[in-house]
Protein backbone atom coordinates (compact mmCIF):
# COMPACT_ATOMS: atom_id res chain seq x y z
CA UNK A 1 2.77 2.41 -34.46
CA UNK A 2 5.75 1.35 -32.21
CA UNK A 3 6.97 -2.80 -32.95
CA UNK A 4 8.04 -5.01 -30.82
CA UNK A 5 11.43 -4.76 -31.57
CA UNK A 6 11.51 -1.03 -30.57
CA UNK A 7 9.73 -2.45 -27.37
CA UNK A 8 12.31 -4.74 -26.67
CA UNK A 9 15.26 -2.41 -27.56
CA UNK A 10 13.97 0.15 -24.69
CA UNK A 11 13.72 -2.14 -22.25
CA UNK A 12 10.98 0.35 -20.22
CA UNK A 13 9.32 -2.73 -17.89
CA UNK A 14 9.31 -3.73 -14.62
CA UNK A 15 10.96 -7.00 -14.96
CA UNK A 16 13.52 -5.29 -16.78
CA UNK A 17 14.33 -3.98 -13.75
CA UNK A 18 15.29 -7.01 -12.22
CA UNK A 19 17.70 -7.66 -15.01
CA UNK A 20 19.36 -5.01 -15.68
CA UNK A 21 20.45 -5.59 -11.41
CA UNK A 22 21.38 -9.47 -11.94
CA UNK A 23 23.62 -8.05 -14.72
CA UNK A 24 25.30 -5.13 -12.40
CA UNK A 25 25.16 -7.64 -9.43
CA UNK A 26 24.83 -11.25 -10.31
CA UNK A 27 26.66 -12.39 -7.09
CA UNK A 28 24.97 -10.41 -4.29
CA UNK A 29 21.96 -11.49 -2.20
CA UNK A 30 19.03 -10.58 -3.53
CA UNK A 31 16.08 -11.86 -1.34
CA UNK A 32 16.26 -13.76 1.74
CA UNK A 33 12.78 -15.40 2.87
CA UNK A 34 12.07 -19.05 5.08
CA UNK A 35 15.67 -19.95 4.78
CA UNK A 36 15.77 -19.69 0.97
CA UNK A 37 18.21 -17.41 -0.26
CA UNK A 38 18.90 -16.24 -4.08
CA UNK A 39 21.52 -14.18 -5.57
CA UNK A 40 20.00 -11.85 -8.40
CA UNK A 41 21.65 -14.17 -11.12
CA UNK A 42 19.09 -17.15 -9.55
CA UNK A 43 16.28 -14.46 -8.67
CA UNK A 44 16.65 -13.46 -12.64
CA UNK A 45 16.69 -17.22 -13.69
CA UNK A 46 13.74 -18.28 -11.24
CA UNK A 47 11.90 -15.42 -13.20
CA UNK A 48 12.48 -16.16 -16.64
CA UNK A 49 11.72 -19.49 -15.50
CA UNK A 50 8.36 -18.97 -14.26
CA UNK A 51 7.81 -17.11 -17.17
CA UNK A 52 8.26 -19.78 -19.79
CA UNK A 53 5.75 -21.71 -17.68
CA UNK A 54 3.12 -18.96 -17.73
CA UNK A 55 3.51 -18.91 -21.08
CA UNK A 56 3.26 -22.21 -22.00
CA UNK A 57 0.31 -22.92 -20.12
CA UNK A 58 -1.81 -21.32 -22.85
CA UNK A 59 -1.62 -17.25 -21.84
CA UNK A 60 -0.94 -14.58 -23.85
CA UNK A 61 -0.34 -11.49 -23.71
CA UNK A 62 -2.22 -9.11 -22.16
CA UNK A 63 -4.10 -12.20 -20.35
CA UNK A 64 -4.57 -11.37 -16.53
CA UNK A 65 -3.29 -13.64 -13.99
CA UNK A 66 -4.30 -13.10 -10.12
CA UNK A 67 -2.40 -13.66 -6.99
CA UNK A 68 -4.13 -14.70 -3.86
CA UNK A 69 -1.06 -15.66 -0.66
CA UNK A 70 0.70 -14.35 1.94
CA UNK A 71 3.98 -12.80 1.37
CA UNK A 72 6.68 -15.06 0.06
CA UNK A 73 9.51 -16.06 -2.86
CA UNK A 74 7.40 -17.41 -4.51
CA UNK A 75 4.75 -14.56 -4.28
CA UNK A 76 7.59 -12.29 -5.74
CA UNK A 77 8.52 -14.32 -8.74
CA UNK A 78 4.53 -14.62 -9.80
CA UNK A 79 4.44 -10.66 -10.25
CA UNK A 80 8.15 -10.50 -11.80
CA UNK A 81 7.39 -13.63 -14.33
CA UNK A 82 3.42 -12.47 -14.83
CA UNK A 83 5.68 -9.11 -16.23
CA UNK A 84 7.97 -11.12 -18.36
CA UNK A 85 5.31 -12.86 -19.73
CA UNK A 86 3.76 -9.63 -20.84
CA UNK A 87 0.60 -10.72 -18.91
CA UNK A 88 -1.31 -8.89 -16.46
CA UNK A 89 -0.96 -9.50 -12.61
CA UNK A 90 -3.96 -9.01 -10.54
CA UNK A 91 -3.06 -9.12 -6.88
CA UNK A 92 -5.63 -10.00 -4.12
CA UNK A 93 -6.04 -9.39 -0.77
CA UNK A 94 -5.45 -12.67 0.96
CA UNK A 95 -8.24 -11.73 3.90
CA UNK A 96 -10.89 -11.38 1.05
CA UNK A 97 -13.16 -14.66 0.73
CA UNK A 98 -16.47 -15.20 -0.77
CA UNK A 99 -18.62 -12.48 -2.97
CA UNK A 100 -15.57 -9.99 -1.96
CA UNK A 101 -12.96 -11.98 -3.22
CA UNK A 102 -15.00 -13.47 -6.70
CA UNK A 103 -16.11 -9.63 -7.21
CA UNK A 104 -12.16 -8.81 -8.00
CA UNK A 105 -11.67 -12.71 -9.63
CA UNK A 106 -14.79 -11.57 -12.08
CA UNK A 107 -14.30 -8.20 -13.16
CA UNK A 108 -10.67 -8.45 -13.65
CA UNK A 109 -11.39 -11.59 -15.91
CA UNK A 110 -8.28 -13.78 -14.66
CA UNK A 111 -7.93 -16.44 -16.72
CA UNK A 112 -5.56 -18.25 -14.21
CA UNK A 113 -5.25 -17.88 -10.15
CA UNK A 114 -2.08 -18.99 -8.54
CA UNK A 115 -2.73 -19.96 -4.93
CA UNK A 116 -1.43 -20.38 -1.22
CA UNK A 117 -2.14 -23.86 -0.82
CA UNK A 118 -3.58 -22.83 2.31
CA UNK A 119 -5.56 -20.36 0.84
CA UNK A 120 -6.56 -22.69 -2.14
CA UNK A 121 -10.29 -23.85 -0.63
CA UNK A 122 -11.70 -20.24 -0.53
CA UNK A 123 -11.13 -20.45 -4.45
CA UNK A 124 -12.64 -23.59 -4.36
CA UNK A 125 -15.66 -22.14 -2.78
CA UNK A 126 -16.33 -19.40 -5.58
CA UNK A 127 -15.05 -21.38 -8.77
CA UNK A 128 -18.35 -21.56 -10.05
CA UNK A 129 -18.76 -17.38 -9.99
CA UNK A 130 -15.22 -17.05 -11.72
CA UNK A 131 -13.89 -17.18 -15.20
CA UNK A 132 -10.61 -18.70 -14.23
CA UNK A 133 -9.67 -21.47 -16.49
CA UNK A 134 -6.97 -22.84 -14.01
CA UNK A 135 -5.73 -22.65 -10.65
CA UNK A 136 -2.14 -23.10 -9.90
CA UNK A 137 -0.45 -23.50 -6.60
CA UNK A 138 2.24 -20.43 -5.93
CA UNK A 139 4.34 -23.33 -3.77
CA UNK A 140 4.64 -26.00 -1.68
CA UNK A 141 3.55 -28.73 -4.47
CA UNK A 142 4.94 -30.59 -6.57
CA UNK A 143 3.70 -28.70 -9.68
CA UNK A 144 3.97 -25.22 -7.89
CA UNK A 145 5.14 -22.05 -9.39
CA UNK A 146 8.17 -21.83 -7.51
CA UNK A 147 8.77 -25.93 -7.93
CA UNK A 148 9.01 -25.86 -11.26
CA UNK A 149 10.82 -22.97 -11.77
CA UNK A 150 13.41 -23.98 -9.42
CA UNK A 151 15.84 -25.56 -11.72
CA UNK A 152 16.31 -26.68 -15.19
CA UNK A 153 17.18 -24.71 -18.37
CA UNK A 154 16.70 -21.42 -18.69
CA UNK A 155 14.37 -20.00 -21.46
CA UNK A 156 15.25 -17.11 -23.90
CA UNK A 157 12.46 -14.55 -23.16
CA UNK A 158 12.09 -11.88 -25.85
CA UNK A 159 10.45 -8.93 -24.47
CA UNK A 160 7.17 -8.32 -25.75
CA UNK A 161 6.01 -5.84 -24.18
CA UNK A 162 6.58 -2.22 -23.99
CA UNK A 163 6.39 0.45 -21.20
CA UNK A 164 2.87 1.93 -21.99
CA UNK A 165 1.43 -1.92 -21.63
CA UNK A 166 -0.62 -3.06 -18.53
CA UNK A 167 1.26 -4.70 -16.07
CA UNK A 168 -0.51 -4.37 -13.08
CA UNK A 169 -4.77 -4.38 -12.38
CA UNK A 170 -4.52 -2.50 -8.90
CA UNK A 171 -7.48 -2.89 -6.85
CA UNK A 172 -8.17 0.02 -4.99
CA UNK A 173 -9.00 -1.01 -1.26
CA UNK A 174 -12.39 -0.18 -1.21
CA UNK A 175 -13.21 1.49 1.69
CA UNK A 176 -16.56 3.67 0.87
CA UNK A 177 -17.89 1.32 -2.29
CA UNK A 178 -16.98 -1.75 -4.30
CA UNK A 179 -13.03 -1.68 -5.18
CA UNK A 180 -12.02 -0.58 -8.52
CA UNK A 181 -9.12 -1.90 -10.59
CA UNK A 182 -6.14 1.04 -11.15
CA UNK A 183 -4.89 0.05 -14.71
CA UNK A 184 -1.17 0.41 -14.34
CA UNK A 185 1.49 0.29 -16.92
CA UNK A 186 5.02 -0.85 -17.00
CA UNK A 187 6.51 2.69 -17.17
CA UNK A 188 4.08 4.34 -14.17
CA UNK A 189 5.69 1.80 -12.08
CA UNK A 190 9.27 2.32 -13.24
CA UNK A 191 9.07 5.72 -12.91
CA UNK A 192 6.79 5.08 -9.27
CA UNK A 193 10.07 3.06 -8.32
CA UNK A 194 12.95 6.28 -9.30
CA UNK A 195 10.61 8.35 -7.17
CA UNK A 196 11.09 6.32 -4.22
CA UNK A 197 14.46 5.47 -4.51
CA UNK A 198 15.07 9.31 -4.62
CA UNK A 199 12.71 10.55 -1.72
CA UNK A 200 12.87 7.93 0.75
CA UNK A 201 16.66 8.04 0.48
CA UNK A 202 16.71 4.52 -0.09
CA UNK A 203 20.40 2.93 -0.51
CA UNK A 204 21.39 -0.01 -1.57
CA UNK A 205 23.32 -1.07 2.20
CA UNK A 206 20.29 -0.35 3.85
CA UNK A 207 19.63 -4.07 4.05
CA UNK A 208 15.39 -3.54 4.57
CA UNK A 209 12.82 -5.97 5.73
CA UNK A 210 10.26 -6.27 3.96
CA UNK A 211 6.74 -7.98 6.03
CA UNK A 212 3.33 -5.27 5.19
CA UNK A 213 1.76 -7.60 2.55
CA UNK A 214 2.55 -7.29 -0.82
CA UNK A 215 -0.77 -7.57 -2.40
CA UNK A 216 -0.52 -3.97 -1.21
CA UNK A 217 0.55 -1.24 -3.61
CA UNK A 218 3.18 0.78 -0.79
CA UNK A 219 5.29 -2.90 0.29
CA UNK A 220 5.40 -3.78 -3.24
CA UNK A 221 6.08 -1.02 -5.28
CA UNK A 222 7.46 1.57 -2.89
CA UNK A 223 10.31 -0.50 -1.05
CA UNK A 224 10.54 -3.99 -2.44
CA UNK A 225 10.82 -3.32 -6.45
CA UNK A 226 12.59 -0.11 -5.42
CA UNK A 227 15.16 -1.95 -3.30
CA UNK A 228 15.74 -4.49 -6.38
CA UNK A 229 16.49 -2.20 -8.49
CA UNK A 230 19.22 -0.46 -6.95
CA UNK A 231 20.60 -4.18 -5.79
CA UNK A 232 19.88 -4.46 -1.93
CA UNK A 233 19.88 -7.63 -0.18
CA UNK A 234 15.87 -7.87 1.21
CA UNK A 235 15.05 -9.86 3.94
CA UNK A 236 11.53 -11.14 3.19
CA UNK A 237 8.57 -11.82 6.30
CA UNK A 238 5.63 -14.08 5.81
CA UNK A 239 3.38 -11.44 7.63
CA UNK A 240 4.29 -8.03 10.13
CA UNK A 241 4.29 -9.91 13.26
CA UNK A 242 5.97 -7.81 15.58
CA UNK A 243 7.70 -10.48 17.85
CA UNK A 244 9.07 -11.46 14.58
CA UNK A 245 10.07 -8.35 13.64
CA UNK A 246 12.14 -7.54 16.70
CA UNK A 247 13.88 -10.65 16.17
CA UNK A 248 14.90 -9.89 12.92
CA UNK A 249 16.00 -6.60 13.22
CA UNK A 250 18.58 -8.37 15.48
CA UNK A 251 19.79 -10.75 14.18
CA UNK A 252 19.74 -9.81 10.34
CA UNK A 253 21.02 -6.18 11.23
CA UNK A 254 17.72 -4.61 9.07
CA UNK A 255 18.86 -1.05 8.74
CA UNK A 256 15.61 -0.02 7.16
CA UNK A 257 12.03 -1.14 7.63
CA UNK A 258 8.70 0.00 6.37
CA UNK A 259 5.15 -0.36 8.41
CA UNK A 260 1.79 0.38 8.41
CA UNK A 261 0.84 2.49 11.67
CA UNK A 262 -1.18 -0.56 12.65
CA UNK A 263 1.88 -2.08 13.15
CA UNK A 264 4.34 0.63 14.52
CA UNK A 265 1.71 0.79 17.43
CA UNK A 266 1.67 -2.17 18.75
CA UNK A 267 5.81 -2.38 18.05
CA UNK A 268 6.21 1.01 20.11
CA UNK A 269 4.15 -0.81 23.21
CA UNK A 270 5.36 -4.61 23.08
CA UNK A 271 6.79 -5.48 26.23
CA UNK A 272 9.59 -7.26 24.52
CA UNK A 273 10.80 -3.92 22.91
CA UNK A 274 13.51 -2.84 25.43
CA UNK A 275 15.35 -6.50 25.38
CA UNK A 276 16.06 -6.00 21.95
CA UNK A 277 19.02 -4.02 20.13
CA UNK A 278 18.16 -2.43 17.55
CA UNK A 279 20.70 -0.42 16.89
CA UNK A 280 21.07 -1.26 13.36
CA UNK A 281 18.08 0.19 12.39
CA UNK A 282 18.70 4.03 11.00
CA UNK A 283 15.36 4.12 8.36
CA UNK A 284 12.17 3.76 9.38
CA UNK A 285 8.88 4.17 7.10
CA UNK A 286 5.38 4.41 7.79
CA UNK A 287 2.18 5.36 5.43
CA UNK A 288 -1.06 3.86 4.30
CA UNK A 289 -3.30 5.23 6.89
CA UNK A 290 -2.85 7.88 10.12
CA UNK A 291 -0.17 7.67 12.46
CA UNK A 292 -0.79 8.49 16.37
CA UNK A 293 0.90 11.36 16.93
CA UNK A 294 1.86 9.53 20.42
CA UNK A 295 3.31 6.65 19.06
CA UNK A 296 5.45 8.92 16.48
CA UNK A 297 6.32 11.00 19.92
CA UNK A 298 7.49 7.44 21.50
CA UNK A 299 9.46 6.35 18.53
CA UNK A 300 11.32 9.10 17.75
CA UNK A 301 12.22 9.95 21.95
CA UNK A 302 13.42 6.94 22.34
CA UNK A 303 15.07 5.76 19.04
CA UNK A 304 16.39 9.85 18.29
CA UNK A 305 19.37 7.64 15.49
CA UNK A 306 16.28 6.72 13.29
CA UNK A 307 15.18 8.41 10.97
CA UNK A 308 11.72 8.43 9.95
CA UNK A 309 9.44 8.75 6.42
CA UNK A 310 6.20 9.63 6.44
CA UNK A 311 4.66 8.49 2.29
CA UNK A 312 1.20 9.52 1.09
CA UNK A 313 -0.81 8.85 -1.81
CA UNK A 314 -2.72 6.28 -3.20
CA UNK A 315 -3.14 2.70 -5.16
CA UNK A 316 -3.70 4.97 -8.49
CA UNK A 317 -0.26 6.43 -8.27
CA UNK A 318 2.40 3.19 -7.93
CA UNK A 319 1.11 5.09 -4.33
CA UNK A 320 3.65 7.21 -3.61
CA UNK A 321 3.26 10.78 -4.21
CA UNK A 322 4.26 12.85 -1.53
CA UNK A 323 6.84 11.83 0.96
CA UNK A 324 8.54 13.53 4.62
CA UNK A 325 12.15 13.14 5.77
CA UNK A 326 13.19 12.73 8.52
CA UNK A 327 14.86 16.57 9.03
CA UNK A 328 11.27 18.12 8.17
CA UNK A 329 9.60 15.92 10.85
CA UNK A 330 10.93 18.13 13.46
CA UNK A 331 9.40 21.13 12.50
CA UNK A 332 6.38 19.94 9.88
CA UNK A 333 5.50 16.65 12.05
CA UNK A 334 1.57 17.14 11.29
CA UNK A 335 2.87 17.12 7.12
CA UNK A 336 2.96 14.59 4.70
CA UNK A 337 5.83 16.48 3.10
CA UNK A 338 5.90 17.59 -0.30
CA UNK A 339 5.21 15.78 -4.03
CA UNK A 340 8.30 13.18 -5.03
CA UNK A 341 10.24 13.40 -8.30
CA UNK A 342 7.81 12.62 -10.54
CA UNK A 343 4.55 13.82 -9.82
CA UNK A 344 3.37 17.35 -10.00
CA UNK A 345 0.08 18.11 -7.44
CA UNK A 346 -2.33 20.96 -7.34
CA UNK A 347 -4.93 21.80 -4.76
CA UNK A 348 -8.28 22.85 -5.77
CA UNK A 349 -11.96 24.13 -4.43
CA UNK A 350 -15.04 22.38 -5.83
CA UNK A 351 -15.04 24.81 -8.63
CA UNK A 352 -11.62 23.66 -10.06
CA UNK A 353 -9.88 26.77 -8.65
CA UNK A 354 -6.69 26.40 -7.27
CA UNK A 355 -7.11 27.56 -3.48
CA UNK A 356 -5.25 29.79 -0.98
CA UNK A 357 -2.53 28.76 1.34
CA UNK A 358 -3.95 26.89 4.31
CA UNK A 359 -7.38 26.54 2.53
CA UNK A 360 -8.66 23.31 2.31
CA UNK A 361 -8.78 21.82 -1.03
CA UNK A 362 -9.12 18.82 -3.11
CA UNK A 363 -5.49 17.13 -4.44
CA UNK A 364 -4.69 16.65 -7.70
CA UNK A 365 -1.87 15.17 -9.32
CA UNK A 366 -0.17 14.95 -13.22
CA UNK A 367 2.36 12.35 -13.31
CA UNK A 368 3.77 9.43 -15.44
CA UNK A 369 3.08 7.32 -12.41
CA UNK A 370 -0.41 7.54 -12.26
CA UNK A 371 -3.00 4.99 -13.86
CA UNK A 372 -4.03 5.15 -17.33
CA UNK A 373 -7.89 4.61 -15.88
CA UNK A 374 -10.02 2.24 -14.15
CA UNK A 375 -10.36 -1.00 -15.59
CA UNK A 376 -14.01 -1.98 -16.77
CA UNK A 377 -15.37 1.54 -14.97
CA UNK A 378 -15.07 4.26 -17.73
CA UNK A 379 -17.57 6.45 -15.41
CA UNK A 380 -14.80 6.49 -12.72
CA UNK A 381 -11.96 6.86 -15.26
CA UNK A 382 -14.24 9.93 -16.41
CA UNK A 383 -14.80 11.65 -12.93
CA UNK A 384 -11.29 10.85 -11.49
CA UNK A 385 -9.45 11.86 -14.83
CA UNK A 386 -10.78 16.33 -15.22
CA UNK A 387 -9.29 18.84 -16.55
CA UNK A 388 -6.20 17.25 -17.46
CA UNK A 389 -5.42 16.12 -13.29
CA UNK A 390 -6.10 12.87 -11.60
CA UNK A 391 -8.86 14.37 -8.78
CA UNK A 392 -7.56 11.90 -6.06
CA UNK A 393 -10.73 12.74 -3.76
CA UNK A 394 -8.28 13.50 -0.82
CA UNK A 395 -9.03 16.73 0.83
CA UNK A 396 -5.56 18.87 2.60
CA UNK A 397 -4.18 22.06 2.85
CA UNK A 398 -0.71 23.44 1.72
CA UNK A 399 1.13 25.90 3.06
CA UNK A 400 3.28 28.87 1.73
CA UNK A 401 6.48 26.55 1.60
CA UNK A 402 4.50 24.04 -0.29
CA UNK A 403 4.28 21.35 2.33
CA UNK A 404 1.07 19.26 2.13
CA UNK A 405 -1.18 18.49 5.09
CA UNK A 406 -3.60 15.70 4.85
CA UNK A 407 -7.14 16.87 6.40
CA UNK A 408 -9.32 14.02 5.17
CA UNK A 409 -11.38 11.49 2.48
CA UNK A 410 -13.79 14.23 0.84
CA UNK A 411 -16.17 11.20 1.48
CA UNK A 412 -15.46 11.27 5.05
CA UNK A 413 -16.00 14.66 5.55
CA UNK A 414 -19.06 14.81 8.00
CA UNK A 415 -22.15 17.51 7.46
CA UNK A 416 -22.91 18.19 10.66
CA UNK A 417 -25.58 21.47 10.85
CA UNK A 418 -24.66 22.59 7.33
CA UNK A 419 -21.44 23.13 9.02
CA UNK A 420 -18.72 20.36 7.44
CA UNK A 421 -16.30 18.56 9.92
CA UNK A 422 -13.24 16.35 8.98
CA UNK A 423 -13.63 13.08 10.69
CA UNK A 424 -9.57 12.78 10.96
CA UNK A 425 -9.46 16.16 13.27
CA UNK A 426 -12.14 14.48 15.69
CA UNK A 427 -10.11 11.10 15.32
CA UNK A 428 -6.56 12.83 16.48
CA UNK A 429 -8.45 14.85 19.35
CA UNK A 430 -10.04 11.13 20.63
CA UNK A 431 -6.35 9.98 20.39
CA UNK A 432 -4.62 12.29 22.48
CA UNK A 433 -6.95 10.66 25.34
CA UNK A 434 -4.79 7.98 27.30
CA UNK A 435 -7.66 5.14 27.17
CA UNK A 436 -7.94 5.58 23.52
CA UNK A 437 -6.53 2.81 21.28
CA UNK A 438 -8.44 3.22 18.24
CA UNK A 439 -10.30 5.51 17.30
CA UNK A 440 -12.92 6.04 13.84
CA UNK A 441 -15.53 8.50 13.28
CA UNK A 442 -18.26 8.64 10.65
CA UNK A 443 -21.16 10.75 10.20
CA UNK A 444 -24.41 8.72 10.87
CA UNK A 445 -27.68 10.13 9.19
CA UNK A 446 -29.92 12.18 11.73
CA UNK A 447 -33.32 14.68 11.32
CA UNK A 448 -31.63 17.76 13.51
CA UNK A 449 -27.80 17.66 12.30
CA UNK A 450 -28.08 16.18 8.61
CA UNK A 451 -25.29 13.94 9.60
CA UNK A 452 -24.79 13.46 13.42
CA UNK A 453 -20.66 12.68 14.06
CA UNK A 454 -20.20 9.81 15.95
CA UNK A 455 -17.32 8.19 17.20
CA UNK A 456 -16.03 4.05 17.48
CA UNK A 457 -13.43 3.58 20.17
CA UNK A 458 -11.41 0.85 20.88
CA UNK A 459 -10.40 1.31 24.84
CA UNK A 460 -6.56 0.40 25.92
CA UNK A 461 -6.62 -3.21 28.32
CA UNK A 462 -7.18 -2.01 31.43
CA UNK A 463 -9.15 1.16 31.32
CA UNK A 464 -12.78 1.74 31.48
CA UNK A 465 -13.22 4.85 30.08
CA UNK A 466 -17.19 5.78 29.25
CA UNK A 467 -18.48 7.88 27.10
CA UNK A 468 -19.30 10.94 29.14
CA UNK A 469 -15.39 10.96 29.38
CA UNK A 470 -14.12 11.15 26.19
CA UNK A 471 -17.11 14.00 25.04
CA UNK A 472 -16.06 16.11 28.26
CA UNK A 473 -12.32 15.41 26.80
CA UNK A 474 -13.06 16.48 22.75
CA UNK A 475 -14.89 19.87 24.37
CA UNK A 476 -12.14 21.17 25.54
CA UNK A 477 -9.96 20.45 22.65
CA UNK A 478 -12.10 21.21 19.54
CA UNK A 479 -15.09 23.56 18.80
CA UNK A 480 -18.95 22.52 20.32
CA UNK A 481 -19.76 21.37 16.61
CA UNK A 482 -17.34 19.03 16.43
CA UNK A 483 -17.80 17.49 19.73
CA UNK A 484 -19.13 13.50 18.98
CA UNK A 485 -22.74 13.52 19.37
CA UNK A 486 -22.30 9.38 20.32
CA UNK A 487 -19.47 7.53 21.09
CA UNK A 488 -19.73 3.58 20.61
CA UNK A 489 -16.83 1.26 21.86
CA UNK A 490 -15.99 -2.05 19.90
CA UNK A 491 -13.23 -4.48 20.59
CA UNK A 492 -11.81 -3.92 17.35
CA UNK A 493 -11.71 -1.66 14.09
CA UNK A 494 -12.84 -3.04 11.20
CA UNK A 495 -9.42 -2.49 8.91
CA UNK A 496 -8.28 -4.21 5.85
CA UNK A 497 -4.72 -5.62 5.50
CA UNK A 498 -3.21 -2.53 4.77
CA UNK A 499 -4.21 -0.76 8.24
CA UNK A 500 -7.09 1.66 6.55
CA UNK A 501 -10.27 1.47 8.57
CA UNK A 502 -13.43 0.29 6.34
CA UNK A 503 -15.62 3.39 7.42
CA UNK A 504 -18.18 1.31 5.15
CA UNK A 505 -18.34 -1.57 7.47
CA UNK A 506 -19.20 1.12 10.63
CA UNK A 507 -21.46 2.85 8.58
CA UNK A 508 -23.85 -0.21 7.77
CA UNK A 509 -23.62 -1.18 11.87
């Protein structure tokens, strides 16, 4: 059985990471957020810091410790420390409040919360339902995280941890059933942030912004660790506000910058877009859910110097497992690319059989990235973890050249007449209508079809589009089967803070 001290001598964590940098680059800017500004040396001492105090507050290792704020310093030093401390961070989705956000409080069995003061009465209002022993403020107090480990000594902190230990309770987002808890450890994450570094191209003068929350697998452990540990100075947002985020590419020269296509939307359409230079920016990222190919087709006309990433995968995998550079967008723009450095996929029928090129198929993936299981949920563990692959329930096709194509969730694949439909093809055919803002489809139980496909539109300000129009517009795009049986316009998608649409939430309207 391997010791601690073997532990220690590797060094295989994720805070490690952050100190072997302040020890390469104890000078240089590490994080810039709300006028605050820390070299690595004081990023490195802020976390060992923190750490101490975790520690002495009772925890031990192994103990789980949840985050509930909006992006910040102090945010980032709570996940670095929690790692230090060999403790378990659990972050949470600041939107969550109520039965949603005591469900993840509960079965991850946190034995301390640290807060957004702002955020701090919705724990108040499900104490009762939780096991947490304590509450701590991440800043802004007096007896905050971040105050207290703002100055003072320095503590010695012996590692005591290793790289197959738990690091990181990763809630899944939940989008078809109750959100289960990824169980990642310290080396799936290392090895997560190599794979990034090496297929997103990411470089250490890049100077990125970082502003998709960081409760979210992709912002945290696909550009912000990954930017730390190859010593780049990160500019830090409270939240992807995009007047914001013109600004700041501006006036902090971001070269690189990573968001959700939520975001890149309404960036690609702001009326303040053309009054700002942005010439600094040459890397541009976006993942986590579909992007229009429209707004794509206005980004890349206009900007033609940037260079653009598409990333796929999922919370189970650090997320990141296949990624597309900017050279293969011009001729595989439909692709997700292919797998990064360290994950090996496989696409398979419901049999288990690998299937041809072009054929639709389940993807699977072996990697040291991926989860070790699903915390408290050994059924899941059992059905996701076959065969010897992680079955990510992700249905796509790959070609000859081995570049993957997302089609669809398996679980959103619609059974319309015995005949099954992927609710992404109707989605992009909706899209390509000029009302069209948003668009979601579902399959909605019904006595002819099995599962009738129906469609929730969001209409652009200022058109009045019905639904006669966009049916007439799908016929002559896709097949008669495919065609939405109803179309239902809302003022807004139901999305969680990553930009995925919770296909749930139409289903029970």
């Amino acid at each position: 059985m391997t010791g601690a001290g073997t532990r220690s001598a590797r060094g295989d964590t994720v805070d490690g990471v952050l100190r072997r940098t302040a020890h390469r680059f104890p000078n240089r800017t590490a994080v810039v957020f709300a006028g605050r500004t820390y070299t690595y040396r004081e990023l490195d001492d802020t976390v060992s810091r923190a750490s101490g105090w975790l520690r002495s507050s009772g925890l031990r290792p192994g103990d789980r410790v949840a985050a509930y704020g909006t992006n910040s310093d102090a945010y980032l030093v709570g996940y670095l420390a929690a790692a230090r401390a060999g403790l378990v961070h659990v972050p949470v989705n600041y939107a969550l409040r109520g039965d949603e956000l005591s469900y993840i409080l509960a079965d991850s069995g946190a034995r301390t919360v640290l807060v957004d003061p702002a955020l701090a009465d919705n724990i108040a209002d499900v104490r009762a339902d939780i096991p947490a022993e304590e509450v701590h403020a991440l800043r802004d107090t007096a007896d905050a995280l971040l105050t207290v480990a703002g100055g003072g000594p320095v503590p010695e902190c012996t590692p005591e941890t290793g790289g197959g230990d738990l690091v990181q309770l990763l809630y899944t987002s939940g989008t078809t059933s109750r959100p289960k808890g990824a169980m990642m450890t310290h080396s799936a994450l290392v090895h997560a942030y190599v794979s990034a570094v090496v297929d997103l191209d990411l470089a250490a003068e890049d100077a990125p912004l970082i502003c998709m929350p960081l409760y979210h697998s992709a912002a945290m452990h696909v550009f912000l660790l990954p930017y730390l540990t190859i010593g780049a100075t990160v500019q830090l947002l409270a939240s992807p506000d995009v007047p914001e985020i013109l600004r700041m590419i501006e006036s902090a020269r971001i070269g690189s910058l990573f968001l959700a296509p939520t975001v890149w939307g309404p960036l690609a359409h702001h009326p303040d877009l053309e009054q700002h230079d942005l010439s600094s920016l040459r890397k541009a990222q976006y993942g986590a859910s579909v992007m229009p190919e429209a707004v794509l087709d206005r980004l890349r006309t206009r900007y033609p110097d940037i260079g653009f990433y598409n990333g796929f995968g999922q919370s189970e995998i650090g997320p990141l497992a296949c990624a597309l550079g900017p050279e293969e967008h011009d001729h595989r723009p439909g692709s997700c690319g292919k797998p990064v450095l360290f994950v090996e996929t496989r696409v398979v029928d419901v049999n288990g059989d690998d299937v041809a090129d072009g054929e639709p198929g389940e993807i699977c993936y072996r990697s040291p990235q991926l989860c070790i299981g699903y915390w408290n949920n050994d059924q899941a563990t059992a059905e996701a973890f076959r065969d010897g692959w992680f079955h990510s329930g992700d249905l796509v096709t790959v070609d000859s050249d081995g570049y993957i194509t997302v089609v669809d969730r398996i679980k959103d694949v619609i059974n319309t007449g015995g005949i099954l439909v992927a609710s992404r093809e109707v989605e992009d055919a909706l899209y390509r209508h000029e009302a069209v803002a948003e668009a979601a489809v579902i399959g909605t139980p019904d006595e002819r079809w099995i599962e009738a496909i129906t469609a929730f539109v969001v209409r652009k300000n200022g058109y009045q589009v019905v639904e006669a129009d966009l049916i007439e517009h799908v016929k002559h795009i896709l097949a008669p089967f495919k065609v939405p049986k109803v179309v239902r316009f809302i003022d807004e998608l139901p999305r969680n803070q990553s930009g995925k649409v919770l296909k749930r939430t139409l289903r029970q309207r």
